[in-house]
PDB file of N, CA and C in Angstrom:
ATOM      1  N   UNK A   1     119.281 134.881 118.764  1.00  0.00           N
ATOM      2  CA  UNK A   1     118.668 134.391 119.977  1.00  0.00           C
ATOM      3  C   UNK A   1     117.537 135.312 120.463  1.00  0.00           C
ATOM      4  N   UNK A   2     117.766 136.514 120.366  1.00  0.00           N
ATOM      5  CA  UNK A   2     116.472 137.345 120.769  1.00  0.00           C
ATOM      6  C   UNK A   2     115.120 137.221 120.077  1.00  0.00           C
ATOM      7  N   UNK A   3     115.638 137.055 118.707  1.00  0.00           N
ATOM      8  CA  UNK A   3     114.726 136.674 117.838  1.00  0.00           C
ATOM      9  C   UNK A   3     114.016 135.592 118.232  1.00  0.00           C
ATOM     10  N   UNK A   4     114.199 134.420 118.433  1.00  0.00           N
ATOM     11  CA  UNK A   4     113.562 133.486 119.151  1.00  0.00           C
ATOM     12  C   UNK A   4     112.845 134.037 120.361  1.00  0.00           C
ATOM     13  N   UNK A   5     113.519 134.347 121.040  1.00  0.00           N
ATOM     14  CA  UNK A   5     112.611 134.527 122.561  1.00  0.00           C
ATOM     15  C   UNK A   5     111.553 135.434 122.115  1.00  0.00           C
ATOM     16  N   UNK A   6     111.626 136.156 121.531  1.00  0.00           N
ATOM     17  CA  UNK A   6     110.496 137.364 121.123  1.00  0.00           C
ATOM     18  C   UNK A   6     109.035 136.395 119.819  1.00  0.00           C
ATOM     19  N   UNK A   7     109.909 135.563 119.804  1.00  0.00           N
ATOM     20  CA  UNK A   7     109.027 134.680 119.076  1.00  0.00           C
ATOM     21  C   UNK A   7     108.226 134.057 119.450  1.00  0.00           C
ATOM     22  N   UNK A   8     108.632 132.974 120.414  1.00  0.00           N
ATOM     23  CA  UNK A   8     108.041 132.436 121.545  1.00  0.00           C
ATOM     24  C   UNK A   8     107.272 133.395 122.635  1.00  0.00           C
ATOM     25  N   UNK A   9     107.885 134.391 122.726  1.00  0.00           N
ATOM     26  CA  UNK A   9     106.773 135.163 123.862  1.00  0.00           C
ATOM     27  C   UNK A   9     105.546 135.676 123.042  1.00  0.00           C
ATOM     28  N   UNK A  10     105.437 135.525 121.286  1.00  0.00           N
ATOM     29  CA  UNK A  10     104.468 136.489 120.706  1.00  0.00           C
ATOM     30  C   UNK A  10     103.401 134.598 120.718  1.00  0.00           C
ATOM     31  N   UNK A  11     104.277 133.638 120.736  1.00  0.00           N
ATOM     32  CA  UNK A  11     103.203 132.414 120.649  1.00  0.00           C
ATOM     33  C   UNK A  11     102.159 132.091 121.279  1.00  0.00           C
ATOM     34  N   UNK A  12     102.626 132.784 122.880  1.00  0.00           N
ATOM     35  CA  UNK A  12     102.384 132.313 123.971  1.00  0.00           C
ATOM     36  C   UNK A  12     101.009 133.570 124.056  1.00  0.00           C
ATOM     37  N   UNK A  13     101.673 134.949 123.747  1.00  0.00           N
ATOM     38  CA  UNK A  13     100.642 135.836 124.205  1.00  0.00           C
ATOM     39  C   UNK A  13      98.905 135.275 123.619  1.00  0.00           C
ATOM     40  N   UNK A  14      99.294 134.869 121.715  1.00  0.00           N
ATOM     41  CA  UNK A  14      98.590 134.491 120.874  1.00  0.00           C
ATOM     42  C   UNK A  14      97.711 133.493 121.389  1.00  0.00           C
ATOM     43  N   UNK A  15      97.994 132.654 122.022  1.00  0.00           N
ATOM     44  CA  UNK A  15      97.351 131.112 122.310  1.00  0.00           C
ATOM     45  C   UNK A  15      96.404 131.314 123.599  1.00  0.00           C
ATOM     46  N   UNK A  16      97.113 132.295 124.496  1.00  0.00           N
ATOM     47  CA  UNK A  16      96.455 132.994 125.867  1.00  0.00           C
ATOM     48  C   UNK A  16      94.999 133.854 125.325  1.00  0.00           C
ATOM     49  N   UNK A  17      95.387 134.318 124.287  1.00  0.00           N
ATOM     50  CA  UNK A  17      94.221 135.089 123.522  1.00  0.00           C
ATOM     51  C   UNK A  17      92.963 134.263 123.204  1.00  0.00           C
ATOM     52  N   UNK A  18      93.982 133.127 122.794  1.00  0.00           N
ATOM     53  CA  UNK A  18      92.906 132.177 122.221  1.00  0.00           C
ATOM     54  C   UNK A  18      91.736 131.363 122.651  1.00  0.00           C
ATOM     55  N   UNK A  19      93.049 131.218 124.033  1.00  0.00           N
ATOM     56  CA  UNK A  19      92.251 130.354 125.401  1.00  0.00           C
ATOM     57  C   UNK A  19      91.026 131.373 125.984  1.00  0.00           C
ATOM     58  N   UNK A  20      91.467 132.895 126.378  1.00  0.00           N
ATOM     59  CA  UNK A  20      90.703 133.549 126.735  1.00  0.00           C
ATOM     60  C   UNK A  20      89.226 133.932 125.545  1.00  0.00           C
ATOM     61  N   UNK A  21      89.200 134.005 124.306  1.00  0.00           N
ATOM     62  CA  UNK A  21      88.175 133.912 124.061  1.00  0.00           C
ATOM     63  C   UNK A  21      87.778 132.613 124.039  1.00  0.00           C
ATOM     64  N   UNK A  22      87.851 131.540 124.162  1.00  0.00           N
ATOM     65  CA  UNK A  22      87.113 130.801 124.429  1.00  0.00           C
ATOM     66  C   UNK A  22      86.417 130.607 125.894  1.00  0.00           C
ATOM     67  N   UNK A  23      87.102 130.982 126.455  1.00  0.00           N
ATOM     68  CA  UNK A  23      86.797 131.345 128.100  1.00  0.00           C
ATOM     69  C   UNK A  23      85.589 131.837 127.856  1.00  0.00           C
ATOM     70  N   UNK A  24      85.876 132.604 127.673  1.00  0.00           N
ATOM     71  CA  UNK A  24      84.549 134.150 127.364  1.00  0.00           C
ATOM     72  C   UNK A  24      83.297 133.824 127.032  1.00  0.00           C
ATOM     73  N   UNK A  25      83.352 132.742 125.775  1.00  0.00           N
ATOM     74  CA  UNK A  25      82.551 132.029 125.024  1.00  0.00           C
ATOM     75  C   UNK A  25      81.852 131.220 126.197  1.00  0.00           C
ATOM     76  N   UNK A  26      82.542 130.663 127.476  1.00  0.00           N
ATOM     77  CA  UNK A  26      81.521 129.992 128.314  1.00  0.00           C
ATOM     78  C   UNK A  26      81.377 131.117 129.501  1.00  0.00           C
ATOM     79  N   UNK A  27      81.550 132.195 129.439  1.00  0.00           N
ATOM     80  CA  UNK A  27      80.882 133.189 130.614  1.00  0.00           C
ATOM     81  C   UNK A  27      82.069 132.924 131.620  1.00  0.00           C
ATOM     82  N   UNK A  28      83.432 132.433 131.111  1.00  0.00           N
ATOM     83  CA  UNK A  28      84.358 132.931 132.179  1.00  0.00           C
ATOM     84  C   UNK A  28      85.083 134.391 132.004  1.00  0.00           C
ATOM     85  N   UNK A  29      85.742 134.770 132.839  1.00  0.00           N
ATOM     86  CA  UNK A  29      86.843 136.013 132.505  1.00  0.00           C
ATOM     87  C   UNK A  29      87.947 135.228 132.979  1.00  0.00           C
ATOM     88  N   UNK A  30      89.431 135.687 132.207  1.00  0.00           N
ATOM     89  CA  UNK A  30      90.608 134.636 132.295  1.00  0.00           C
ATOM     90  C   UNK A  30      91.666 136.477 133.263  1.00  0.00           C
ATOM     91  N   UNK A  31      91.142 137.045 132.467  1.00  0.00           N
ATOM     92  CA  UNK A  31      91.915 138.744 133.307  1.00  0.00           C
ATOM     93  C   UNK A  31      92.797 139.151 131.792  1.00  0.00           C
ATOM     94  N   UNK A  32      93.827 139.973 132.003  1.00  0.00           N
ATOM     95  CA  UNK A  32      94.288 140.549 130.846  1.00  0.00           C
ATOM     96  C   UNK A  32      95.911 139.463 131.365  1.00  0.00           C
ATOM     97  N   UNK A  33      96.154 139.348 130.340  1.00  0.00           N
ATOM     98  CA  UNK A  33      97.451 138.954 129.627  1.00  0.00           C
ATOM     99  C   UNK A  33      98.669 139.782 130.789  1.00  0.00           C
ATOM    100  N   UNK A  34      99.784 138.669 131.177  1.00  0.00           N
ATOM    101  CA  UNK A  34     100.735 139.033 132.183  1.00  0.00           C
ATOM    102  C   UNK A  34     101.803 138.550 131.615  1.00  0.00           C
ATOM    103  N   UNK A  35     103.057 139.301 130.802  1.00  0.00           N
ATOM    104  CA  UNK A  35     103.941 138.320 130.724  1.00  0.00           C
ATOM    105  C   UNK A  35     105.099 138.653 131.731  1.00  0.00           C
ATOM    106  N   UNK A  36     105.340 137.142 132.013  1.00  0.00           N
ATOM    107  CA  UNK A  36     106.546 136.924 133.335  1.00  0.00           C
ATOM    108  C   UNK A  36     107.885 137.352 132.510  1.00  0.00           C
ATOM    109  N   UNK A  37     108.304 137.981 133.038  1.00  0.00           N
ATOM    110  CA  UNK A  37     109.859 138.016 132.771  1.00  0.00           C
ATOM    111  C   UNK A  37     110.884 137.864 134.113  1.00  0.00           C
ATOM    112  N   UNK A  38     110.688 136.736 134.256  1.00  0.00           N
ATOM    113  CA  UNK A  38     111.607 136.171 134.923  1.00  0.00           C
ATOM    114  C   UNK A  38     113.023 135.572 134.789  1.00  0.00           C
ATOM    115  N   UNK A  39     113.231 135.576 133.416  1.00  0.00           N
ATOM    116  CA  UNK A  39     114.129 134.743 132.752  1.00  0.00           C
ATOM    117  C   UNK A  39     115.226 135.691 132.738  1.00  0.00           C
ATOM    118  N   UNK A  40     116.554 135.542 132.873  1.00  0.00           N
ATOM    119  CA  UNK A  40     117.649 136.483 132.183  1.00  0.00           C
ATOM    120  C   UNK A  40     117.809 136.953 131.112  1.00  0.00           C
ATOM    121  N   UNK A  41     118.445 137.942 130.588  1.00  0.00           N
ATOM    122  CA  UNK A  41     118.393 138.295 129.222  1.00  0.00           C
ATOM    123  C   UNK A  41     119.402 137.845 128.742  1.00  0.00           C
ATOM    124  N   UNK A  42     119.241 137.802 126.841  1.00  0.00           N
ATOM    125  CA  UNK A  42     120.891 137.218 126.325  1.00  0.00           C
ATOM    126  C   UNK A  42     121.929 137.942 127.194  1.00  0.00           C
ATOM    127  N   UNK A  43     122.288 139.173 126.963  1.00  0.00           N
ATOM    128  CA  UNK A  43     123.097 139.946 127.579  1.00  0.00           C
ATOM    129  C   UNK A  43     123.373 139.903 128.959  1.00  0.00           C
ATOM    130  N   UNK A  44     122.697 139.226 129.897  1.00  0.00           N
ATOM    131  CA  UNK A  44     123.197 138.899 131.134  1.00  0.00           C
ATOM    132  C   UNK A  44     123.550 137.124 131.027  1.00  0.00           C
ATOM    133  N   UNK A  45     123.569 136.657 130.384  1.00  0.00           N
ATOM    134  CA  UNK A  45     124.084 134.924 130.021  1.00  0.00           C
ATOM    135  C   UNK A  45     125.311 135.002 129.429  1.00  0.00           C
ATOM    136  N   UNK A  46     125.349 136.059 128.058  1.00  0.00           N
ATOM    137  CA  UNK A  46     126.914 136.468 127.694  1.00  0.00           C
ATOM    138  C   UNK A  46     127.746 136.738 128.737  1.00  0.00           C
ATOM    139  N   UNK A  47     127.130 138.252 129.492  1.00  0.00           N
ATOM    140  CA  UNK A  47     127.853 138.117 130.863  1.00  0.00           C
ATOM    141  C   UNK A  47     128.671 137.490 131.764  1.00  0.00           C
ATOM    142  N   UNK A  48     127.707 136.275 132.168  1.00  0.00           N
ATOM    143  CA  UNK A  48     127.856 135.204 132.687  1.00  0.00           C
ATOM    144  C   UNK A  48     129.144 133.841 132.127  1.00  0.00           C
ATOM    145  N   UNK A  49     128.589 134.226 131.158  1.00  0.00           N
ATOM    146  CA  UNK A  49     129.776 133.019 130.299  1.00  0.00           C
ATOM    147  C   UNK A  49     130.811 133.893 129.956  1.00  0.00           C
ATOM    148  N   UNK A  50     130.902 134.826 130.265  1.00  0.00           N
ATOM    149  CA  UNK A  50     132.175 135.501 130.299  1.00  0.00           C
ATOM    150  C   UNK A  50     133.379 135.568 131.860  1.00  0.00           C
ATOM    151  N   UNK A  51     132.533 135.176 132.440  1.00  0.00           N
ATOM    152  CA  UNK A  51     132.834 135.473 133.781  1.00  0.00           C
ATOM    153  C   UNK A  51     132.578 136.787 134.416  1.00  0.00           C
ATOM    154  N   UNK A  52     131.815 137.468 133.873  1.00  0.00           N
ATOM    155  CA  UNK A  52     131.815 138.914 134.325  1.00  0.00           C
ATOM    156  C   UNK A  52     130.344 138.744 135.332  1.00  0.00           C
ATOM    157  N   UNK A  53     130.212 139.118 136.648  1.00  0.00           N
ATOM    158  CA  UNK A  53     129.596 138.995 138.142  1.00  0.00           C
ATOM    159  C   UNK A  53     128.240 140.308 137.679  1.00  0.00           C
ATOM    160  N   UNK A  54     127.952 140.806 136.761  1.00  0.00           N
ATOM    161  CA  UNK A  54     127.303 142.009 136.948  1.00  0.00           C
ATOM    162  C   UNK A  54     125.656 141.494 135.666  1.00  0.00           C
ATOM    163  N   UNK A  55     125.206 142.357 135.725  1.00  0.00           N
ATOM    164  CA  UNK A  55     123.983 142.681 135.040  1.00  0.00           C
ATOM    165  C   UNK A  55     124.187 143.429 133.608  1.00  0.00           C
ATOM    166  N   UNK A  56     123.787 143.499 132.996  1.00  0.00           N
ATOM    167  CA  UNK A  56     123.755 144.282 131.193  1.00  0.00           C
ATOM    168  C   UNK A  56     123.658 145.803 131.675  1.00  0.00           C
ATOM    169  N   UNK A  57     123.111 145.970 132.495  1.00  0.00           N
ATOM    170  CA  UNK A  57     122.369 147.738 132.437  1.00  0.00           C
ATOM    171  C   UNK A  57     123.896 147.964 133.490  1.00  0.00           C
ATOM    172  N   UNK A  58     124.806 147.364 134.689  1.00  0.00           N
ATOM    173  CA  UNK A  58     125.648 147.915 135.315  1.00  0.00           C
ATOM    174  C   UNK A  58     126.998 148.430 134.495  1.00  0.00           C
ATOM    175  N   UNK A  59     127.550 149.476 134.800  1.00  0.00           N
ATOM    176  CA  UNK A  59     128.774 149.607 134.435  1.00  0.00           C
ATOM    177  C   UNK A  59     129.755 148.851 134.813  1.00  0.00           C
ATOM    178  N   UNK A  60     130.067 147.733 135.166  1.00  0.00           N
ATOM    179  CA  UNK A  60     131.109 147.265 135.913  1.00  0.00           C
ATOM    180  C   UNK A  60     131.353 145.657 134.611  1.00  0.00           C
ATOM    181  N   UNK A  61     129.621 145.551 133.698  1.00  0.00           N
ATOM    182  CA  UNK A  61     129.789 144.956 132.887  1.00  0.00           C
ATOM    183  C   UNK A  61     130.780 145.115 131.535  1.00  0.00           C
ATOM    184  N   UNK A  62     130.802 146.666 131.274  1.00  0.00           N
ATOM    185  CA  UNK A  62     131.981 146.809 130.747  1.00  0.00           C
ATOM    186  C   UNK A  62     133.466 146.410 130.473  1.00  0.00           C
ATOM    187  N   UNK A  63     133.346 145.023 130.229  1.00  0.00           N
ATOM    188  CA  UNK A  63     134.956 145.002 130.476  1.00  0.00           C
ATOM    189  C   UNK A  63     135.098 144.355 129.083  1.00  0.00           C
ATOM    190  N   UNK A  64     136.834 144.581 128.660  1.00  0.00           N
ATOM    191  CA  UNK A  64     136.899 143.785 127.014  1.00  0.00           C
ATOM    192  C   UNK A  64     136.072 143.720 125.797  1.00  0.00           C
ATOM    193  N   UNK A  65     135.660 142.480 125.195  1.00  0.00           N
ATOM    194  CA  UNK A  65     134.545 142.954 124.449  1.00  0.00           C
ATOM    195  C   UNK A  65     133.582 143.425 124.033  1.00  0.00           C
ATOM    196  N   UNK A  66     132.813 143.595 125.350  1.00  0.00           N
ATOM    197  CA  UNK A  66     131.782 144.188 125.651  1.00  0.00           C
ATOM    198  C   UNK A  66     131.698 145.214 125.664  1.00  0.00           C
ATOM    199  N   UNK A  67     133.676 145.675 126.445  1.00  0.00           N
ATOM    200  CA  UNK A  67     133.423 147.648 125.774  1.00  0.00           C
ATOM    201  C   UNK A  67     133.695 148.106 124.731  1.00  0.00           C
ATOM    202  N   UNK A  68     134.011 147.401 123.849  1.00  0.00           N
ATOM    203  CA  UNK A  68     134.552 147.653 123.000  1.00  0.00           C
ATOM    204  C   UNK A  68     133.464 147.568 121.642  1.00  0.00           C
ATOM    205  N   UNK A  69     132.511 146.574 122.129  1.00  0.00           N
ATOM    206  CA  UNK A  69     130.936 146.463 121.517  1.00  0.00           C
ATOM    207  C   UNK A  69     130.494 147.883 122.448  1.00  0.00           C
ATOM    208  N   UNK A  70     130.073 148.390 122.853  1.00  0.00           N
ATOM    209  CA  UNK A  70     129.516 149.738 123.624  1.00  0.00           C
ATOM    210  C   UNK A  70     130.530 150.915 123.220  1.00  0.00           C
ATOM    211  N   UNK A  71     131.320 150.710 122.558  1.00  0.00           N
ATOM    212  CA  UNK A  71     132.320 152.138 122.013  1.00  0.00           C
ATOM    213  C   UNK A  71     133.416 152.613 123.073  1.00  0.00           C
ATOM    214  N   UNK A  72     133.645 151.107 123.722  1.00  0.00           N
ATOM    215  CA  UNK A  72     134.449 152.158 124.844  1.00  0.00           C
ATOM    216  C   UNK A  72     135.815 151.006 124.709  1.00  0.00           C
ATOM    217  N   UNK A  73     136.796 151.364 125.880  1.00  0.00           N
ATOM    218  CA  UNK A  73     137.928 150.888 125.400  1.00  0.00           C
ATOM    219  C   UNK A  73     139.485 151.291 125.196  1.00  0.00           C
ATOM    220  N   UNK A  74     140.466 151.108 125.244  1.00  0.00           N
ATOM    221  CA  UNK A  74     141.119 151.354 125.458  1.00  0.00           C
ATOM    222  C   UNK A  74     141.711 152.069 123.901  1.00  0.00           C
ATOM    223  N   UNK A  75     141.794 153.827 123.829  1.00  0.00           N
ATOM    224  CA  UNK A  75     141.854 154.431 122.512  1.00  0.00           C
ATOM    225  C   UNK A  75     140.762 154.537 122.116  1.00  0.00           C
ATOM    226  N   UNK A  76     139.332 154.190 122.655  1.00  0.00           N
ATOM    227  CA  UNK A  76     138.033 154.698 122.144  1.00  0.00           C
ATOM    228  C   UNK A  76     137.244 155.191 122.929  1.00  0.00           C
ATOM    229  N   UNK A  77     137.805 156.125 123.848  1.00  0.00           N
ATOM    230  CA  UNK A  77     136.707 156.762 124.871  1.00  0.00           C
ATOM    231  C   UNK A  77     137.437 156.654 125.928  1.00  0.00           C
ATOM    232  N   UNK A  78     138.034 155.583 126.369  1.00  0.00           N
ATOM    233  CA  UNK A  78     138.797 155.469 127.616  1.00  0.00           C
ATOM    234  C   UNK A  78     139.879 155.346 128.153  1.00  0.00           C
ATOM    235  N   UNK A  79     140.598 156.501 128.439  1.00  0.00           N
ATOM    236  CA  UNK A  79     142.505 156.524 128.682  1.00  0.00           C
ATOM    237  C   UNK A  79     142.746 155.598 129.576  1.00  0.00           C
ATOM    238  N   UNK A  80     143.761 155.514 129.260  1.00  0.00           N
ATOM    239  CA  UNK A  80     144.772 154.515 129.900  1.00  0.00           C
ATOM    240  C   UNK A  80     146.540 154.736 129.803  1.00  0.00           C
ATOM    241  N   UNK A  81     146.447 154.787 131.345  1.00  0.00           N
ATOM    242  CA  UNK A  81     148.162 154.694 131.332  1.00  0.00           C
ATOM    243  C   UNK A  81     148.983 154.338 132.353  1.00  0.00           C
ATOM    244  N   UNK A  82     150.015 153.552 131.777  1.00  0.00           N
ATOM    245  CA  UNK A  82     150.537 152.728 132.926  1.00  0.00           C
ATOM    246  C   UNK A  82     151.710 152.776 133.922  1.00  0.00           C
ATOM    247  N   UNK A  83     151.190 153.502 134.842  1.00  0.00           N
ATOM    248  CA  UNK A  83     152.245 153.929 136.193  1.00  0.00           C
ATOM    249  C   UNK A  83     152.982 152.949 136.650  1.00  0.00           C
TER     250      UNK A  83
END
Protein backbone atom coordinates (compact mmCIF):
# COMPACT_ATOMS: atom_id res chain seq x y z
CA UNK A 1 0.00 0.00 0.00
CA UNK A 2 2.72 2.55 0.52
CA UNK A 3 4.01 1.62 -2.57
CA UNK A 4 1.05 2.85 -4.28
CA UNK A 5 0.59 6.06 -2.51
CA UNK A 6 4.23 6.98 -3.21
CA UNK A 7 3.35 6.16 -6.68
CA UNK A 8 0.58 8.22 -7.16
CA UNK A 9 2.14 11.15 -5.31
CA UNK A 10 5.37 10.77 -7.86
CA UNK A 11 2.33 10.98 -10.84
CA UNK A 12 0.92 13.85 -9.63
CA UNK A 13 4.25 15.78 -8.81
CA UNK A 14 5.25 14.69 -12.67
CA UNK A 15 2.09 16.03 -14.47
CA UNK A 16 2.25 19.43 -12.15
CA UNK A 17 5.73 19.68 -13.80
CA UNK A 18 4.26 19.24 -16.89
CA UNK A 19 1.43 21.63 -16.54
CA UNK A 20 3.91 24.14 -15.17
CA UNK A 21 6.17 24.10 -18.10
CA UNK A 22 3.69 24.62 -20.22
CA UNK A 23 2.51 27.48 -18.15
CA UNK A 24 5.84 28.98 -18.57
CA UNK A 25 5.71 28.42 -22.26
CA UNK A 26 2.75 31.11 -22.21
CA UNK A 27 4.53 33.66 -19.71
CA UNK A 28 2.62 32.28 -16.71
CA UNK A 29 4.36 31.25 -13.29
CA UNK A 30 2.25 28.26 -11.65
CA UNK A 31 4.86 28.69 -8.10
CA UNK A 32 6.87 25.60 -6.93
CA UNK A 33 5.22 22.29 -6.34
CA UNK A 34 3.18 21.78 -2.75
CA UNK A 35 2.37 18.41 -1.80
CA UNK A 36 -0.75 18.19 0.60
CA UNK A 37 -0.49 15.65 3.04
CA UNK A 38 -3.53 15.64 4.40
CA UNK A 39 -4.42 12.14 4.14
CA UNK A 40 -3.67 9.55 7.05
CA UNK A 41 -0.97 7.25 6.88
CA UNK A 42 -1.22 3.31 6.39
CA UNK A 43 -0.13 3.07 9.94
CA UNK A 44 -2.70 5.32 11.39
CA UNK A 45 -5.76 3.30 9.30
CA UNK A 46 -4.16 -0.06 10.70
CA UNK A 47 -4.52 1.75 13.90
CA UNK A 48 -7.82 2.56 13.38
CA UNK A 49 -9.07 -0.79 12.20
CA UNK A 50 -7.65 -2.08 15.08
CA UNK A 51 -9.49 -0.12 17.39
CA UNK A 52 -6.57 1.51 18.81
CA UNK A 53 -7.67 5.74 19.46
CA UNK A 54 -3.95 6.98 18.87
CA UNK A 55 -1.57 8.08 16.00
CA UNK A 56 1.64 5.81 14.60
CA UNK A 57 4.34 8.19 16.16
CA UNK A 58 2.23 7.93 19.98
CA UNK A 59 3.19 5.39 22.44
CA UNK A 60 -0.11 4.42 23.56
CA UNK A 61 -0.27 2.87 19.84
CA UNK A 62 1.68 0.14 21.09
CA UNK A 63 -0.54 -2.41 21.95
CA UNK A 64 -0.48 -6.38 20.72
CA UNK A 65 0.67 -6.65 17.34
CA UNK A 66 1.92 -3.69 16.82
CA UNK A 67 4.31 -4.21 19.77
CA UNK A 68 5.29 -6.93 19.01
CA UNK A 69 5.99 -5.62 15.20
CA UNK A 70 8.15 -2.64 17.12
CA UNK A 71 10.14 -5.35 19.34
CA UNK A 72 8.24 -4.87 22.29
CA UNK A 73 5.95 -7.11 24.22
CA UNK A 74 5.42 -9.23 26.59
CA UNK A 75 9.18 -11.32 27.08
CA UNK A 76 10.64 -8.86 24.51
CA UNK A 77 11.46 -5.71 26.19
CA UNK A 78 8.51 -5.46 28.38
CA UNK A 79 7.87 -7.14 31.95
CA UNK A 80 4.98 -8.19 33.06
CA UNK A 81 3.52 -9.54 36.16
CA UNK A 82 0.46 -10.40 37.57
CA UNK A 83 -0.53 -9.13 41.09
Amino acid sequence: MPELINTLKALKKKEHETRKFQAMLKGVDLGEYEEEDKGSSFEDIRLRAAGIGATANDVVSLQGSFAAEAGFGIGAGLGYTKE
